[in-house]
Protein backbone atom coordinates (compact mmCIF):
# COMPACT_ATOMS: atom_id res chain seq x y z
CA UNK A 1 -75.00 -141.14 21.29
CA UNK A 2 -72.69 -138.87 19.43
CA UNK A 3 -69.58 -140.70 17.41
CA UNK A 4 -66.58 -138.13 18.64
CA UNK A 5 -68.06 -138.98 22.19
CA UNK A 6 -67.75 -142.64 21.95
CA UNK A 7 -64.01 -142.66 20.51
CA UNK A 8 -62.63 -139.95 22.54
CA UNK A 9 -63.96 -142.45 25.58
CA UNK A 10 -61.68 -145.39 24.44
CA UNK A 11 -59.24 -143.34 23.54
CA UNK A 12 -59.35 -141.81 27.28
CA UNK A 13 -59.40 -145.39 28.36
CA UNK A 14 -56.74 -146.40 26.64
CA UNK A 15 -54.35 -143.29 28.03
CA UNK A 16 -55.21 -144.49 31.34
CA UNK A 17 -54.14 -148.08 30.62
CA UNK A 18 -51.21 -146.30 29.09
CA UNK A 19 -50.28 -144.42 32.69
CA UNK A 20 -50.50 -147.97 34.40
CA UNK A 21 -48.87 -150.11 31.86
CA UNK A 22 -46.13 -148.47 30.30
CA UNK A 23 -43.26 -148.41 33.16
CA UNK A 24 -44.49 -151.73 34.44
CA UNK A 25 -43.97 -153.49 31.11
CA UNK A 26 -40.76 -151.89 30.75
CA UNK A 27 -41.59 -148.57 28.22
CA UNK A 28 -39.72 -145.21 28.98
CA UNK A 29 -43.32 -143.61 28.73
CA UNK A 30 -41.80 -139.88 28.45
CA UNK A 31 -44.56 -137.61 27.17
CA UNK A 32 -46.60 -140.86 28.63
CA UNK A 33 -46.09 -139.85 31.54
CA UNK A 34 -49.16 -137.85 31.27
CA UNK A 35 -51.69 -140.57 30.16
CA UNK A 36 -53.27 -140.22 33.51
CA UNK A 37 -55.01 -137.08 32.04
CA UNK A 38 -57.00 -139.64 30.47
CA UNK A 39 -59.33 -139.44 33.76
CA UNK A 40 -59.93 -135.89 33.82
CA UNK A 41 -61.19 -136.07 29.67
CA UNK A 42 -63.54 -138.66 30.95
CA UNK A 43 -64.96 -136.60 33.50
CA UNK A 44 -65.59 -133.32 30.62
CA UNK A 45 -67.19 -136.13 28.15
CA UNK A 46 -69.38 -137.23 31.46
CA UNK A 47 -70.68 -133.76 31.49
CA UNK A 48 -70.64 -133.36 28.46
CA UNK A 49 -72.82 -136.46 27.94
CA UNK A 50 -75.48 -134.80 30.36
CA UNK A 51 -75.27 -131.91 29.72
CA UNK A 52 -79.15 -131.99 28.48
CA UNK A 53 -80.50 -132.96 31.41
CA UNK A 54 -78.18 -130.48 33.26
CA UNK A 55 -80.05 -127.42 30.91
CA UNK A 56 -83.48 -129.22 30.21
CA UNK A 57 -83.63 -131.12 33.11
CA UNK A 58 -83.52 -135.05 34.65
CA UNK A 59 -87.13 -135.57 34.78
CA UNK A 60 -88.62 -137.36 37.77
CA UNK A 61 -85.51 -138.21 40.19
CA UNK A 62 -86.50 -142.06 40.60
CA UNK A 63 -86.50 -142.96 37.31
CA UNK A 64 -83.18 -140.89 36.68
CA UNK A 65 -81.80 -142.50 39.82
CA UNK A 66 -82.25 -146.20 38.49
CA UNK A 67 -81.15 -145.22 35.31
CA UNK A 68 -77.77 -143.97 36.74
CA UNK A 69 -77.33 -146.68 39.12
CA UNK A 70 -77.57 -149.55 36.19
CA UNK A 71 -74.96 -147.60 34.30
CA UNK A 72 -71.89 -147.31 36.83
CA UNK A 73 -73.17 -150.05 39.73
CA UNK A 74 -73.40 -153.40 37.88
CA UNK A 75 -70.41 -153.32 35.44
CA UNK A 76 -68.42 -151.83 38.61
CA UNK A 77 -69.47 -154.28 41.08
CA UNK A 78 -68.88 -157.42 38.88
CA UNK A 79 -64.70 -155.53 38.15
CA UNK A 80 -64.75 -155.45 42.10
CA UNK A 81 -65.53 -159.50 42.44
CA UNK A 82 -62.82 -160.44 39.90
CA UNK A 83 -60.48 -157.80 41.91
CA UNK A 84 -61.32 -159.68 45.14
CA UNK A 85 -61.01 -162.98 43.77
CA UNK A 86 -57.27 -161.91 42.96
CA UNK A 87 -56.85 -160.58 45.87
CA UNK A 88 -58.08 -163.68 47.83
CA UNK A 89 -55.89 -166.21 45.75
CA UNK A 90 -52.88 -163.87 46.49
CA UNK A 91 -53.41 -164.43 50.21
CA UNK A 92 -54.02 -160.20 50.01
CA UNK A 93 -56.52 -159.40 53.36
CA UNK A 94 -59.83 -158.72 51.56
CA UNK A 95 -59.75 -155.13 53.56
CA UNK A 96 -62.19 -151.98 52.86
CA UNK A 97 -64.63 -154.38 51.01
CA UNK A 98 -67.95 -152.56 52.47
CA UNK A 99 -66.76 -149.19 51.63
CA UNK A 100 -65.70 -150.06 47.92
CA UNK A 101 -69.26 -152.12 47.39
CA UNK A 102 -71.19 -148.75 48.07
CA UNK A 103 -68.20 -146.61 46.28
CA UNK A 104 -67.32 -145.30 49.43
CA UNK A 105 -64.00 -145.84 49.37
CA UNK A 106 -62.69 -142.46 48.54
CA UNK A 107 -61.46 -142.09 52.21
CA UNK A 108 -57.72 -142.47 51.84
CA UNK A 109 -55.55 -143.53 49.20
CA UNK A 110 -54.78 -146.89 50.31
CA UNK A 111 -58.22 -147.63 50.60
CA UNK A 112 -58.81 -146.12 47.13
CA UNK A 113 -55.70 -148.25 45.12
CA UNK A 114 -56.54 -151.12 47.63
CA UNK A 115 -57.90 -153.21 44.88
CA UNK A 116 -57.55 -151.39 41.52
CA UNK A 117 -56.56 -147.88 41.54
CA UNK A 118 -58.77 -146.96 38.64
CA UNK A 119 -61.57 -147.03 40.93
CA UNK A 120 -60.81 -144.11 42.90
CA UNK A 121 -62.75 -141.66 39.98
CA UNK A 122 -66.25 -142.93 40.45
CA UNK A 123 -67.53 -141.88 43.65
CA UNK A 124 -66.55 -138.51 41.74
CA UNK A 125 -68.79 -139.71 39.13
CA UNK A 126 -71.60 -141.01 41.25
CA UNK A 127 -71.40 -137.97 42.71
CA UNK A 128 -72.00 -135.63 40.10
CA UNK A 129 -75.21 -137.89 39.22
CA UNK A 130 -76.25 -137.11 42.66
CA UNK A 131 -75.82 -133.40 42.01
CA UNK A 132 -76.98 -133.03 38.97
CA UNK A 133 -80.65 -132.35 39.61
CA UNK A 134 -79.91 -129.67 42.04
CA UNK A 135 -77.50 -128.25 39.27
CA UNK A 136 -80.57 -128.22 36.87
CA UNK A 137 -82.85 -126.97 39.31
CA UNK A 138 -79.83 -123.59 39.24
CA UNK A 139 -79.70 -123.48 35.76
CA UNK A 140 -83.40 -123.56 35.02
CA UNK A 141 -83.92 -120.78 37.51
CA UNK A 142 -80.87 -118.49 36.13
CA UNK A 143 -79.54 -119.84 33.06
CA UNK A 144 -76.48 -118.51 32.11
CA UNK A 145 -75.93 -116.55 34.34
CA UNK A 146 -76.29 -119.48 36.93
CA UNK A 147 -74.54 -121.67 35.51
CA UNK A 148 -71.48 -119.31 35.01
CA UNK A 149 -71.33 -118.67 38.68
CA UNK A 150 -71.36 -122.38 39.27
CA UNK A 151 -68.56 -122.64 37.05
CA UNK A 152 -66.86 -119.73 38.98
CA UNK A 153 -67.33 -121.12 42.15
CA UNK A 154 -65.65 -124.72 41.03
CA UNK A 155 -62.58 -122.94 39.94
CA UNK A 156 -62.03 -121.68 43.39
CA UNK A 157 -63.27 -124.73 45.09
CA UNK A 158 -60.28 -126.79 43.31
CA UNK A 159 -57.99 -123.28 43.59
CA UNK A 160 -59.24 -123.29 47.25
CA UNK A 161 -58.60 -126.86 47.98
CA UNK A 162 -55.10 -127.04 45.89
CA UNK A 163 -53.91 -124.51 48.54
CA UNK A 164 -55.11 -126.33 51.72
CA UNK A 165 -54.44 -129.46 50.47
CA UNK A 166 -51.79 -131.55 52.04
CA UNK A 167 -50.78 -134.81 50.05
CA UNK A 168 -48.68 -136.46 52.41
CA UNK A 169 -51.12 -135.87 55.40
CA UNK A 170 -54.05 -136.46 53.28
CA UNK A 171 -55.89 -134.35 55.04
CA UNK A 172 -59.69 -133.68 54.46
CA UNK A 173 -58.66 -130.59 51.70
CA UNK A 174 -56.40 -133.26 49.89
CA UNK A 175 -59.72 -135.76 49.84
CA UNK A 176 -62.21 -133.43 48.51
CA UNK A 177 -59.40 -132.20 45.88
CA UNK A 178 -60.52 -136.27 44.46
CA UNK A 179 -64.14 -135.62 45.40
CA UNK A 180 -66.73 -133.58 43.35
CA UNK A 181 -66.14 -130.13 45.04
CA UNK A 182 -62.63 -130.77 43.22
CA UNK A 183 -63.73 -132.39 40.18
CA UNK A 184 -67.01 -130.52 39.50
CA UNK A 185 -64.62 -128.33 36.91
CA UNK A 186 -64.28 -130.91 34.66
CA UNK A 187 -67.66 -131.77 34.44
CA UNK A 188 -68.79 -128.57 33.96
CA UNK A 189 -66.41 -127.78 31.06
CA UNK A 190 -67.97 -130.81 29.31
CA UNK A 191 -71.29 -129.42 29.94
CA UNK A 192 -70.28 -125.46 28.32
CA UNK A 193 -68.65 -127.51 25.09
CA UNK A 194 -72.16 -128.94 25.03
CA UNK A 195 -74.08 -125.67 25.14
CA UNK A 196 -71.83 -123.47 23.58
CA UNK A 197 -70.73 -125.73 20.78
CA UNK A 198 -74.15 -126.40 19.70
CA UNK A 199 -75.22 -122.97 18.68
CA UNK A 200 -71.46 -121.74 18.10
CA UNK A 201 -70.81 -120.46 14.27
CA UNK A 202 -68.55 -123.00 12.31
CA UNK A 203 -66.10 -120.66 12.13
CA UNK A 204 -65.94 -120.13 15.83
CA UNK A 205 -65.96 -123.57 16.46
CA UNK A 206 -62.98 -124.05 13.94
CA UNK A 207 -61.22 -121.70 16.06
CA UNK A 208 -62.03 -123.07 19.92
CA UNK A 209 -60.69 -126.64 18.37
CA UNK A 210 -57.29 -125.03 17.41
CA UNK A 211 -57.32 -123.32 20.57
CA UNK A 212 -58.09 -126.12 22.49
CA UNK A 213 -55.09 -128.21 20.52
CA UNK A 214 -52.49 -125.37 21.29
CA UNK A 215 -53.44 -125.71 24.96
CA UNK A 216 -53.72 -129.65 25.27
CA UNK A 217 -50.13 -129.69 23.16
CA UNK A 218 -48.93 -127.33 25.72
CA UNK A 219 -49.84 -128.52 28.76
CA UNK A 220 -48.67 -131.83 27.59
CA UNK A 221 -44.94 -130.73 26.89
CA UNK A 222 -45.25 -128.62 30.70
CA UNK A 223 -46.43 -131.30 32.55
CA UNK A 224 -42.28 -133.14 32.29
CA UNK A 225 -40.99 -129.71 32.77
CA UNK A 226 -43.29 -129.59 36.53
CA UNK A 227 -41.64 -133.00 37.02
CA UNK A 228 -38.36 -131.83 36.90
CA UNK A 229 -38.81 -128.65 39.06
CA UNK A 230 -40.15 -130.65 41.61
CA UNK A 231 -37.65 -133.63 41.56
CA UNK A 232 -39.88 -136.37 40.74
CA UNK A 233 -43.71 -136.95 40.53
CA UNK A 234 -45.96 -134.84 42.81
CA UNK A 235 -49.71 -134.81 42.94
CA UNK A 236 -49.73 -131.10 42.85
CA UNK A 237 -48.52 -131.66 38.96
CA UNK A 238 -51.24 -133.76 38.40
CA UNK A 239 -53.70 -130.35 38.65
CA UNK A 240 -52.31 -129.41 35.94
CA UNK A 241 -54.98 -131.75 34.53
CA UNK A 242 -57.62 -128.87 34.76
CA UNK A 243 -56.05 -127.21 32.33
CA UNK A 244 -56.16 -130.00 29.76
CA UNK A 245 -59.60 -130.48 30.54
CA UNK A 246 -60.33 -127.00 29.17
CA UNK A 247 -57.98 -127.91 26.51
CA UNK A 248 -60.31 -130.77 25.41
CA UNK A 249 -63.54 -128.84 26.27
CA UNK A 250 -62.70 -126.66 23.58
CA UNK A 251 -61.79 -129.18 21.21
CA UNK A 252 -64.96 -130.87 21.63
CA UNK A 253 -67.04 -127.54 21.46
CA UNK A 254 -65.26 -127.58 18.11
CA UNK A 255 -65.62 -130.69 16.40
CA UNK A 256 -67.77 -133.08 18.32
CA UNK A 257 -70.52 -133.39 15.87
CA UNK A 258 -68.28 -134.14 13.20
CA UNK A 259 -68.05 -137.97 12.06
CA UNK A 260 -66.01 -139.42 9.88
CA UNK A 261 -66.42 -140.23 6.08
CA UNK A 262 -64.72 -143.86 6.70
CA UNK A 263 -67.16 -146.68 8.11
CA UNK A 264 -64.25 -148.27 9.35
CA UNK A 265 -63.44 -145.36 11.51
CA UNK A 266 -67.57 -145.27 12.32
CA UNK A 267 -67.15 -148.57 13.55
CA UNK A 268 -63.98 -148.43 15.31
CA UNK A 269 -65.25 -145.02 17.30
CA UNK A 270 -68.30 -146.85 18.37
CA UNK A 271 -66.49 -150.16 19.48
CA UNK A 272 -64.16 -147.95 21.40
CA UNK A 273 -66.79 -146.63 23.09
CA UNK A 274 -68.92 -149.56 24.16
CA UNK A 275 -65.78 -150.93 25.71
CA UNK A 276 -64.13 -147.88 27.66
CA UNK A 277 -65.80 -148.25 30.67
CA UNK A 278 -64.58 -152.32 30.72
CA UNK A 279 -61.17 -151.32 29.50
CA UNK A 280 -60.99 -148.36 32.28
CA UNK A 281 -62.51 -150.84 35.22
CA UNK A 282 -60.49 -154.29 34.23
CA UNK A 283 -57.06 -153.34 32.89
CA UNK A 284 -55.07 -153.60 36.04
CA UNK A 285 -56.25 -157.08 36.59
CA UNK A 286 -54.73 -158.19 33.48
CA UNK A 287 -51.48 -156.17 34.06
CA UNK A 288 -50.02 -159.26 36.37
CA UNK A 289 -50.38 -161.14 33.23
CA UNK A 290 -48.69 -159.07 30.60
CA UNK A 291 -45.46 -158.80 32.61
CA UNK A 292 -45.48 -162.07 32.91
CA UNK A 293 -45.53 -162.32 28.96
CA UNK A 294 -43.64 -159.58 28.94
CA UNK A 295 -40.38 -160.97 30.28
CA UNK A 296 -40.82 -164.02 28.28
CA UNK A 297 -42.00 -162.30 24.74
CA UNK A 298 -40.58 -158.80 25.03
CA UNK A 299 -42.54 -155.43 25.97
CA UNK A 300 -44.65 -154.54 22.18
CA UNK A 301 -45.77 -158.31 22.39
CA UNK A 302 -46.59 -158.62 25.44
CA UNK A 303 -48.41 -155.42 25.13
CA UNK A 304 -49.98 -156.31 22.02
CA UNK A 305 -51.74 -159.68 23.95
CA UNK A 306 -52.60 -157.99 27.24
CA UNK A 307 -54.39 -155.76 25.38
CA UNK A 308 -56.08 -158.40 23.54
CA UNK A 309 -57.19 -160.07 26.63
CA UNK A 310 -58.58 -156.67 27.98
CA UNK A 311 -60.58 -156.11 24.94
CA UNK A 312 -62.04 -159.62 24.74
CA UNK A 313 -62.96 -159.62 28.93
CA UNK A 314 -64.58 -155.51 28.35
CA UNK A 315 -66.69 -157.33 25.46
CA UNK A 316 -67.84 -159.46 28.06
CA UNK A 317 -68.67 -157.75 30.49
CA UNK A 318 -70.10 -155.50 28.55
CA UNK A 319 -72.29 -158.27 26.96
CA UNK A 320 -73.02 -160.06 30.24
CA UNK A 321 -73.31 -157.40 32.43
CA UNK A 322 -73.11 -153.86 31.47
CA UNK A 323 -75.60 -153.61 28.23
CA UNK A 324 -78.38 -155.72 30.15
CA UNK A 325 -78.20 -153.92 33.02
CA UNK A 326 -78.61 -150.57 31.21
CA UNK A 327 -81.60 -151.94 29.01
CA UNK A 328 -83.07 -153.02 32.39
CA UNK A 329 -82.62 -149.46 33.60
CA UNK A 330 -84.27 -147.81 30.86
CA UNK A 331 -87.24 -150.34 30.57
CA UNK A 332 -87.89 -149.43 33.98
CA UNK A 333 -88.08 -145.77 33.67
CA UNK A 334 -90.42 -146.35 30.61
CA UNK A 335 -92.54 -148.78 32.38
CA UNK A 336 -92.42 -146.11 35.87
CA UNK A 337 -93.62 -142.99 33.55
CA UNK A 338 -96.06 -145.27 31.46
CA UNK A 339 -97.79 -145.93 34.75
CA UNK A 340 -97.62 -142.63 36.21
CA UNK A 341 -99.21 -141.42 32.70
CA UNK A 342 -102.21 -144.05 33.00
CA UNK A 343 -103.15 -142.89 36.23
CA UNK A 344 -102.51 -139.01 35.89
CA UNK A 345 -105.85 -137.48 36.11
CA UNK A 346 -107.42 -136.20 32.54
């Protein structure tokens, strides 16, 4: 695991709680208004993340697949119980519940938000798992050069499906805008900063991380200035998103094997981390709960608790369910190539 991975991961969850909590608990969020950005830097730091296995490969596919499955499945399908529980104590009809319990449920966007809206990303994200060998398989076969044209051929894909794409219909271009043919960019852009960064010179990394901080800042201050040209929020604003993703690509490229001097900051970057995907996949179940406190404590209180509650229910799920689960997966892709080793002939 690399430290600027881990914090940049809670701090991307934390933007995202940001875009869902502010306005509810009564914050003008202003340049806030953004935070939802905060789902398009975890899908670079995905790729980022595997970006090995996308240029030296995933190894034997069952193994990988287990892996992957006991790092999104578990945590995910223990966020979508308590989700349903709410939902069933609030008299809500437990709809699209087979569709979200294989991730599925990218159909519409009703059926997405149905039960947390957070969880519309990870078929996305299962999906690029999915990919990824075949993605290897390209870049071990052409390197560069191959994976430059897949790059090329995402930007048009999202270009492509911007164009077609009809928000109010949600019509199939509009659906695979929130699918991987529209998010393979992002993941992609994590997996350059990967490859590039770790044979860049310092100086040229210096320079992509001041690059990629003149672009974030910039998309940042364009993304109100969208809002007012088109009257109000509009997904087609929220593209603007790929641009930030580069942004942060090239930050990262720059500076993501730095760590800091501070063990405090060591310590916080790695809690962050171990908690983001918790944070990300419980927040909006303790949103009810922090207006509540909200109109009786004030907005920075109540703000203050919620997010005490959401920290202390990520630690345990990431106690009860997420870290086992993960240790599970990897035992089991030890114990599956020990025994194919034993029994290999020679």
């Amino acid at each position: 695991m690399i430290w600027s991975v881990e914090a940049w991961r809670g701090a991307a969850a934390l933007l995202v709680v940001w875009a869902h909590w502010a306005v509810p608990l009564g914050f003008e969020p202003n340049l806030g208004r953004y935070a939802f950005v905060g789902v398009d830097l975890f899908f670079v730091l995905s790729g980022f993340v595997f970006a090995p296995s996308l240029w030296g490969g995933v190894g034997p596919l069952l193994p990988y697949a287990v892996r992957r499955a006991m790092r999104l499945l578990p945590a995910y399908w223990a966020a979508l119980a308590v989700y349903v529980a709410l939902a069933a104590a609030a008299g809500k009809p437990l709809l699209y519940l087979p569709q979200h319990v294989v991730l599925a449920h990218l159909q519409s966007r009703e059926m997405a938000f149905y039960y947390n809206p957070a969880f519309w990303s990870l078929p996305a994200e299962l999906e690029y798992y999915a990919l990824l060998p075949v993605l290897a398989w390209v870049c071990a076969r052409w390197g560069l050069r191959g994976f430059a044209a897949m790059l090329a051929v995402a930007i048009a894909l999202r270009i492509g499906l911007m164009r077609a794409a009809d928000g109010t219909a949600q019509n199939l271009a509009y659906l695979a805008l929130h699918h991987l043919p529209g998010m393979a960019v992002e993941f992609l852009l994590g997996a350059w900063a990967w490859h590039w960064g770790r044979q860049a010179e310092p100086g040229a990394r210096r320079f992509a991380a001041v690059l990629g901080v003149a672009l974030g800042v910039a998309t940042v201050l364009l993304y109100p200035v969208l809002e007012r040209w088109a009257g109000g929020h509009d997904w087609k604003n929220g593209q603007l998103g790929g641009v930030t993703a580069a942004a942060f690509a090239l930050w990262l490229a720059g500076t993501a094997w730095a760590v800091p001097a501070s063990p405090w900051m060591r310590g916080l970057g790695w809690w962050s981390g171990r908690l983001s995907y918790g944070v990300y996949l419980l927040h909006m179940a303790w949103l009810p709960v922090a207006v509540f406190f909200q109109k009786v404590l004030g907005a920075w209180p109540a703000l203050l608790l919620g997010l005490v509650l959401l920290f202390l229910s990520a630690e345990g799920l990431h106690r009860a369910v997420e870290a086992p689960a993960r240790r599970w997966g990897r035992r089991w892709a030890q114990r599956r190539a020990a025994q194919k080793t034993s029994v290999s002939p020679g």
